[in-house]
Structures are given as structure tokens and as C-alpha cells.
N, C-alpha and C. Protein backbone atom coordinates (compact mmCIF):
# COMPACT_ATOMS: atom_id res chain seq x y z
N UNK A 1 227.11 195.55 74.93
CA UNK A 1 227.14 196.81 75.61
C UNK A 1 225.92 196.87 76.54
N UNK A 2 226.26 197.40 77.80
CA UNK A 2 225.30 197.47 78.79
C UNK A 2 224.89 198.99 78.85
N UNK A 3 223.95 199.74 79.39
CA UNK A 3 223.56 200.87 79.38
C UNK A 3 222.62 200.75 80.63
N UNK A 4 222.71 201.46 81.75
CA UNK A 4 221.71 201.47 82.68
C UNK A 4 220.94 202.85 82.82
N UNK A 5 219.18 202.65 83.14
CA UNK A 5 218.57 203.63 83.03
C UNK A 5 219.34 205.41 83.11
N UNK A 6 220.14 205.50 84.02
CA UNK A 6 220.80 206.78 84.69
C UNK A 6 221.35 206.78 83.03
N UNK A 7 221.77 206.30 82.25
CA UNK A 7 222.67 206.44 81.33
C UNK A 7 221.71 206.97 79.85
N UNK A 8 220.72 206.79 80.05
CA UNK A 8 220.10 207.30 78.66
C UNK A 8 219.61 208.69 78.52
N UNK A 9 220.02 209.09 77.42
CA UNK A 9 219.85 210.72 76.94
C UNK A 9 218.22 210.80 76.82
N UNK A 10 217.79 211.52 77.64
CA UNK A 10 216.17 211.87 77.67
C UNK A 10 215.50 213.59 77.32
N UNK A 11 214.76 213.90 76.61
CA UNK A 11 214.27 214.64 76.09
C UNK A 11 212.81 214.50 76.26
N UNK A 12 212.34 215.78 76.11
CA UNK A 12 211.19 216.31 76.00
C UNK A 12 210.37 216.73 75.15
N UNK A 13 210.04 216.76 73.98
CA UNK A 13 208.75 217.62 73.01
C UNK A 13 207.78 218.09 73.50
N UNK A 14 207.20 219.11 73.31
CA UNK A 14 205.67 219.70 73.72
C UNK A 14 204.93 219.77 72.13
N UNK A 15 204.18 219.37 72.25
CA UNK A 15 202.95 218.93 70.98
C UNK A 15 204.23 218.51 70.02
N UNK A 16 203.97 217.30 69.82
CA UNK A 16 205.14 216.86 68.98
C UNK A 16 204.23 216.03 67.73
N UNK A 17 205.08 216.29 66.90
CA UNK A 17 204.08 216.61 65.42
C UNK A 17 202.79 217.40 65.31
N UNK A 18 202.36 218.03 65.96
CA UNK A 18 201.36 218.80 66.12
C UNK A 18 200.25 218.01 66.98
N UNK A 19 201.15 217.28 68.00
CA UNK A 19 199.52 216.91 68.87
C UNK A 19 200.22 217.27 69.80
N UNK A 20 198.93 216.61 71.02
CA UNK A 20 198.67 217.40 72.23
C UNK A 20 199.51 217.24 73.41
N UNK A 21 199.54 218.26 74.38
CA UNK A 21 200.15 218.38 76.00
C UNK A 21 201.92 217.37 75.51
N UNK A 22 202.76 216.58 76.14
CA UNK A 22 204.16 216.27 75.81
C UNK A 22 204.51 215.03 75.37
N UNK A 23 205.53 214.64 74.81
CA UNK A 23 206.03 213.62 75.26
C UNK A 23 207.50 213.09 75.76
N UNK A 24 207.93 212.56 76.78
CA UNK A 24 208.75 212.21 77.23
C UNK A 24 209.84 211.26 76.31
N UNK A 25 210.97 211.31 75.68
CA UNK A 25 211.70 210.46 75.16
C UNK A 25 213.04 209.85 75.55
N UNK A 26 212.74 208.84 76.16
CA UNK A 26 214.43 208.21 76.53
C UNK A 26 214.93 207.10 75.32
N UNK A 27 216.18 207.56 75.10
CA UNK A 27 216.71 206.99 73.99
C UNK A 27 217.97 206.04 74.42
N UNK A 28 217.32 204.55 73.90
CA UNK A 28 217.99 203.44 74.47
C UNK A 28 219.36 203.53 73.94
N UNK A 29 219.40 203.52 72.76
CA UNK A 29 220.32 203.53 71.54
C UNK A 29 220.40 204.82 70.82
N UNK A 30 221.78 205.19 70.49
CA UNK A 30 221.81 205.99 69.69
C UNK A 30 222.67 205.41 68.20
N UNK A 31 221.59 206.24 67.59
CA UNK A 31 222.25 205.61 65.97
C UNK A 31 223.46 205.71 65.42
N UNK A 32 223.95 205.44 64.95
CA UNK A 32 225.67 205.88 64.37
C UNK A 32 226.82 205.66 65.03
N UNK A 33 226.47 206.46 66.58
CA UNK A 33 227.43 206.34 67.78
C UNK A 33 227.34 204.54 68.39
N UNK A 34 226.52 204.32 68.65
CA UNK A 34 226.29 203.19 68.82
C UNK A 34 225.75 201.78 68.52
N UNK A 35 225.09 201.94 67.91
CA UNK A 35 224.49 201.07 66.78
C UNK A 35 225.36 201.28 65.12
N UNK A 36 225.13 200.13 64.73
CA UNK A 36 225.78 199.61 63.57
C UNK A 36 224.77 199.50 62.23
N UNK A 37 223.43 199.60 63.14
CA UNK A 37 222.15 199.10 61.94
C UNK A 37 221.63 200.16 61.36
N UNK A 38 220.59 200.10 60.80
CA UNK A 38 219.89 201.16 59.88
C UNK A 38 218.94 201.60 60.82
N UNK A 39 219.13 201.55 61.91
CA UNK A 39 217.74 201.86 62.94
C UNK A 39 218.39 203.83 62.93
N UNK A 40 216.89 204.43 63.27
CA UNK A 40 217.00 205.85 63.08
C UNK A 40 217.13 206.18 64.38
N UNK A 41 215.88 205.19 65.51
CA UNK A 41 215.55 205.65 66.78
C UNK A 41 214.84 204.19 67.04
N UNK A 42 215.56 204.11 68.53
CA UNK A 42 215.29 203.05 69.48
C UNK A 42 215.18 203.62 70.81
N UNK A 43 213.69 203.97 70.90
CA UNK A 43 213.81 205.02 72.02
C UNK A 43 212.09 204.44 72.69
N UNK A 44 212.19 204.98 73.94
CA UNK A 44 210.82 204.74 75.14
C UNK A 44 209.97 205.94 74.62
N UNK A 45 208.86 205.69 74.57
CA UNK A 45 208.16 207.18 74.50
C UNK A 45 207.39 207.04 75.77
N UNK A 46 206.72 207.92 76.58
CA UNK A 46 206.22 208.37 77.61
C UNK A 46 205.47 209.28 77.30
N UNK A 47 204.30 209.34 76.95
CA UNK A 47 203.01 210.24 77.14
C UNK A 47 202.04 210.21 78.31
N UNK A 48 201.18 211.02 79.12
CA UNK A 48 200.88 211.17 80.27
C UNK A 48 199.06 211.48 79.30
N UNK A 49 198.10 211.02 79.85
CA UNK A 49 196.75 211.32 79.76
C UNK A 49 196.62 212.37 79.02
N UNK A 50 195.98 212.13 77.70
CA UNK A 50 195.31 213.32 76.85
C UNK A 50 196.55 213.43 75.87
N UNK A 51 197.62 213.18 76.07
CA UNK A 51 198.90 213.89 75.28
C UNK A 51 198.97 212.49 74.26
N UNK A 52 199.39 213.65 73.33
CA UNK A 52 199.33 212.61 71.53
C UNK A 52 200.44 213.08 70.88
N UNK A 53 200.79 212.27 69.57
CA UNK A 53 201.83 212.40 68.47
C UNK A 53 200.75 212.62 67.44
N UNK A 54 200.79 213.72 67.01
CA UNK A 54 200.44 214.36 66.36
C UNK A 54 200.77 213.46 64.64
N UNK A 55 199.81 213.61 63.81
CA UNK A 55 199.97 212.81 62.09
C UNK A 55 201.10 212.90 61.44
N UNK A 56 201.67 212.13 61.00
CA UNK A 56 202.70 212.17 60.43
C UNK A 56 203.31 211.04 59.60
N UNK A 57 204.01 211.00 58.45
CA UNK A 57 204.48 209.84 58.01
C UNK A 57 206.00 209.55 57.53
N UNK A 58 206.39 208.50 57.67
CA UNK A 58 207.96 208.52 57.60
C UNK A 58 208.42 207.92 56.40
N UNK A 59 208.91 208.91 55.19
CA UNK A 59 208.92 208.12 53.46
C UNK A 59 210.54 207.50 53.95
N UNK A 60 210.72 206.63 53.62
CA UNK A 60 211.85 205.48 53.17
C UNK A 60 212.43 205.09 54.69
N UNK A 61 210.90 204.81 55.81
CA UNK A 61 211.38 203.92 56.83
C UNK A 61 210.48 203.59 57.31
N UNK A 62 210.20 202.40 58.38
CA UNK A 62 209.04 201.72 58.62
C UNK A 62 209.78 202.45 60.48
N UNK A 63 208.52 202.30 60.79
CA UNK A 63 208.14 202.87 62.45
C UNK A 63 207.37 201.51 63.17
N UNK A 64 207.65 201.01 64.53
CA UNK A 64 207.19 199.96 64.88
C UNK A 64 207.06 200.91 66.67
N UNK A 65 205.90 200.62 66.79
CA UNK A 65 205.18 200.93 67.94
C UNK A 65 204.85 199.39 68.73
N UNK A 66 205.58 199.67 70.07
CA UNK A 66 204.69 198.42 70.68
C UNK A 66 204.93 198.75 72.09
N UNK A 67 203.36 198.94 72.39
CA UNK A 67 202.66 198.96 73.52
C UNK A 67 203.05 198.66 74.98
N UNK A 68 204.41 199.25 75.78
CA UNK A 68 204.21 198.35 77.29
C UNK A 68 203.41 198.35 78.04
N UNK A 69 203.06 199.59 78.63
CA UNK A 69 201.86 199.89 79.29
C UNK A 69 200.64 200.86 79.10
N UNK A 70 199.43 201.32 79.55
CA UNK A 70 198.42 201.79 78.67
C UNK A 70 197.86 201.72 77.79
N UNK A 71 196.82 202.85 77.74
CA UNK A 71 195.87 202.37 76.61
C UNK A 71 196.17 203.60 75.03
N UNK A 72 196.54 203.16 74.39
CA UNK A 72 196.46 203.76 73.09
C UNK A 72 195.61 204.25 71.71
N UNK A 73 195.44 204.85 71.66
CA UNK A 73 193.91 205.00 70.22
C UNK A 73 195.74 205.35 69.03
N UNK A 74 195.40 204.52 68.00
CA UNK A 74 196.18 204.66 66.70
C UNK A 74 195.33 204.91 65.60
N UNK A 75 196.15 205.71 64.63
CA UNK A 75 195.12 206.08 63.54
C UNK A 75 195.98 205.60 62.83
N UNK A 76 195.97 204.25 61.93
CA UNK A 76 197.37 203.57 60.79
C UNK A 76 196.72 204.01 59.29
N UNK A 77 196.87 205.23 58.81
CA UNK A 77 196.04 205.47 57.78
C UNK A 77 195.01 205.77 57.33
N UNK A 78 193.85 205.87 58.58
CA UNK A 78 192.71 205.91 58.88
C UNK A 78 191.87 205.00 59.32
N UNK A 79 192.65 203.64 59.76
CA UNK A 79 192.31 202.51 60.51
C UNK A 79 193.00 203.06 61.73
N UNK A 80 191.73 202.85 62.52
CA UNK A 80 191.77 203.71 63.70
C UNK A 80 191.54 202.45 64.85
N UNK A 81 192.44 201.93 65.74
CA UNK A 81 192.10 201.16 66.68
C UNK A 81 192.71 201.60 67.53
N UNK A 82 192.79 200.54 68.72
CA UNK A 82 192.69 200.77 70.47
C UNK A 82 193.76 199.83 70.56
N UNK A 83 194.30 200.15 71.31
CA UNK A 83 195.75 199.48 71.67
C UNK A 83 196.19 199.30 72.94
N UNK A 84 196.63 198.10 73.41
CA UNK A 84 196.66 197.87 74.91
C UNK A 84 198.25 197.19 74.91
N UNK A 85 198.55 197.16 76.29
CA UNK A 85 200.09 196.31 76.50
C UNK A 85 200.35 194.99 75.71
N UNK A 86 201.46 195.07 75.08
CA UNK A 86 201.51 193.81 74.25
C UNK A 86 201.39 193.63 73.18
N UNK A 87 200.24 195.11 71.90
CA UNK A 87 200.12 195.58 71.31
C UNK A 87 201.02 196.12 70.10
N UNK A 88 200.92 195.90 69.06
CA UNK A 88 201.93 196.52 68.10
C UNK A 88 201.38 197.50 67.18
N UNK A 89 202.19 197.61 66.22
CA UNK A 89 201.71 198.41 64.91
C UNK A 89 203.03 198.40 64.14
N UNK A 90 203.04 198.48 62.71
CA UNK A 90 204.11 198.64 62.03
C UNK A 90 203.42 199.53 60.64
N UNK A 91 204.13 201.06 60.69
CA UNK A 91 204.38 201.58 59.78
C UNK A 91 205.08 202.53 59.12
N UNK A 92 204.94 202.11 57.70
CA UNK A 92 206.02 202.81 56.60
C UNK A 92 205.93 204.44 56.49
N UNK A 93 205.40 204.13 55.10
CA UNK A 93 205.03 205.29 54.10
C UNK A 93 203.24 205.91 54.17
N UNK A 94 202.74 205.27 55.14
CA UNK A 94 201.41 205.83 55.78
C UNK A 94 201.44 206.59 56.88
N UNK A 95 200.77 207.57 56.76
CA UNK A 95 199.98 208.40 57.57
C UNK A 95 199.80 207.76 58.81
N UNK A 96 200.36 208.24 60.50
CA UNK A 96 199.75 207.53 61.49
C UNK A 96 199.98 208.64 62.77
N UNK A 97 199.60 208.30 63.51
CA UNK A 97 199.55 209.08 64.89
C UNK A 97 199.25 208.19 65.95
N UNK A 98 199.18 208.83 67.21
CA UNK A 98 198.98 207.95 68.12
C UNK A 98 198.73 209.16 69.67
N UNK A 99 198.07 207.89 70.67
CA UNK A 99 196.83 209.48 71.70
C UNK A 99 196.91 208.40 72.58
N UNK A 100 197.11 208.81 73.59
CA UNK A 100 196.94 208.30 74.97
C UNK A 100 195.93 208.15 75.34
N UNK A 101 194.65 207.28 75.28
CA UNK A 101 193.38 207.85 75.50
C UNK A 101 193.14 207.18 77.11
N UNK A 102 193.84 206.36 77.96
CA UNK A 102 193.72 205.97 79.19
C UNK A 102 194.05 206.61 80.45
N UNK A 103 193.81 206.03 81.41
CA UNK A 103 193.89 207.10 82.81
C UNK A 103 195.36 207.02 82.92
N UNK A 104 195.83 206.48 82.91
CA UNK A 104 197.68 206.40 83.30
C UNK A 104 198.55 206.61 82.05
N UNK A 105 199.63 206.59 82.41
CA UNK A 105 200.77 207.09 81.25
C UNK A 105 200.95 205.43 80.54
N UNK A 106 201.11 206.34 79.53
CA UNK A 106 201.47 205.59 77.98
C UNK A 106 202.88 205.05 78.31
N UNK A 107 203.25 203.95 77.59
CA UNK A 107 204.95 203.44 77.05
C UNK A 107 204.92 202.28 76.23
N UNK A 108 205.48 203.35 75.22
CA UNK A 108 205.59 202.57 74.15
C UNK A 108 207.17 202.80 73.43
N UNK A 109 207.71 201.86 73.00
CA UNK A 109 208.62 200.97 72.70
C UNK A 109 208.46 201.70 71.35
N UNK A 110 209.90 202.25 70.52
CA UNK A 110 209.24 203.32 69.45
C UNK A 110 210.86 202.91 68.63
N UNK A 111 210.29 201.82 67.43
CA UNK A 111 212.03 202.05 66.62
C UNK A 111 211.09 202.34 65.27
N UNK A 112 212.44 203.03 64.72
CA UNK A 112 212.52 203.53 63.46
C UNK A 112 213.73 203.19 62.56
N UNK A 113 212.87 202.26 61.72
CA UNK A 113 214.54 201.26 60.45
C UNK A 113 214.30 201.82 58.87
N UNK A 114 215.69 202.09 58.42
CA UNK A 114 215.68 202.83 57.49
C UNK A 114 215.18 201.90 56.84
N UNK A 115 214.89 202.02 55.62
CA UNK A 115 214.65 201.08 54.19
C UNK A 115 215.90 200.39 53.75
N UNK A 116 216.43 199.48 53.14
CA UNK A 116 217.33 198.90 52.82
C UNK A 116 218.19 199.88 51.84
N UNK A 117 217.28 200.70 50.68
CA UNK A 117 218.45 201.41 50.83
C UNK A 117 218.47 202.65 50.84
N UNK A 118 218.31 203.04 52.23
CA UNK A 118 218.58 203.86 53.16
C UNK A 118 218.07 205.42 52.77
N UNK A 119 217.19 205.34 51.92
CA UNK A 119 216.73 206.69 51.18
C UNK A 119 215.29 206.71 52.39
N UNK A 120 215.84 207.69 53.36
CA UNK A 120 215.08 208.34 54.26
C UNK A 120 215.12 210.16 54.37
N UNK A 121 213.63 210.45 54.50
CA UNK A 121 213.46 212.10 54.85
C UNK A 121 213.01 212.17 55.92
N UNK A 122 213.89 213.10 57.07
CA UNK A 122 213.74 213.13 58.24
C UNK A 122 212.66 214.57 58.22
């Protein structure tokens, strides 16, 4: 299946999980309808300078962040690093967030896979 940019369902949050200024979400894939896997969300995130995802943790699914462009500050539990293009992170059942801390907009590459068996709280 092919999908071209014009074709993806895009949304907006303002302080999303309780952080700051928006974020932009285009969603490559949608789960159920289109996908076959345990993935929750296969989606672009787009944050613009200063704007963050607010703390949060996801019980019975792992979250994989990876970096296309900009600079990122991550908090994975309270390991707190800097994150640049190319960049990953993978997490579960921990505590994490994530902040745009560079001059240009953020994009990051944002899936979410259930646990094998499939005991997730949204």
C-alpha cells in the first residue's frame, strides 16, 4: 500500500500531556484500518521551538522515538539526554517526555507496539 503525503490524517494537540506551546501529528498508518500489527501509532510528530510532550508513561507498550531532524532534550526516567538526527530512544513502562530544545522544528518518527499480549492502557 502506497499513501502519499496529501493522504495522511493530521492533527493537532496544544500542550499535549501537559507540556508546552503544540504538537503537530501526521499519521502514516492507521491501526486496525490498516495495519495488521500490534502497532498503536505510526505517526510524524512535529514540534516547533520551546514546544514539548509533556511526562508520561505507556503500561503494556513500548514507544520508540527516532530523531529526523532537530535537537531534542529526553527525560527516559530521569536519564535526561540530548538528542540529535539519527537518534533513538525506546520506551516501555517508564516515565519519559520529550522538548524541543533547538532553533528549528523537531521530527520525530513516533511508533507505539503493543506488548505481545496486548494488555495496553491508553
Amino acid at each position: 500500500m502506497i499513501k502519499k503525503t496529501d493522504q495522511l490524517r493530521c492533527e493537532t494537540r496544544e500542550k499535549m500531556r501537559g507540556g508546552d506551546g503544540c504538537v503537530r501529528i501526521e499519521h502514516l498508518w492507521e491501526p486496525k484500518s490498516e495495519m495488521k500489527s500490534l502497532n498503536r501509532m505510526v505517526s510524524r510528530l512535529i514540534l516547533e521551538p520551546g514546544s514539548s510532550i509533556g511526562a508520561h508513561r505507556h503500561d503494556g507498550e513500548d514507544e520508540i522515538f527516532y530523531i529526523v531532524r532537530g535537537t531534542a532534550q529526553v527525560d527516559d526516567d530521569g536519564n535526561i539526554a540530548v538528542l540529535k538526527a539519527g537518534d533513538t530512544i525506546l520506551t516501555g513502562n517508564a516515565q519519559h517526555s520529550l522538548k524541543n530544545i533547538g532553533d528549528d522544528t523537531l521530527e520525530v518518527l513516533a511508533i507505539i507496539s503493543l506488548h505481545h499480549d496486548g494488555a495496553a492502557q491508553k
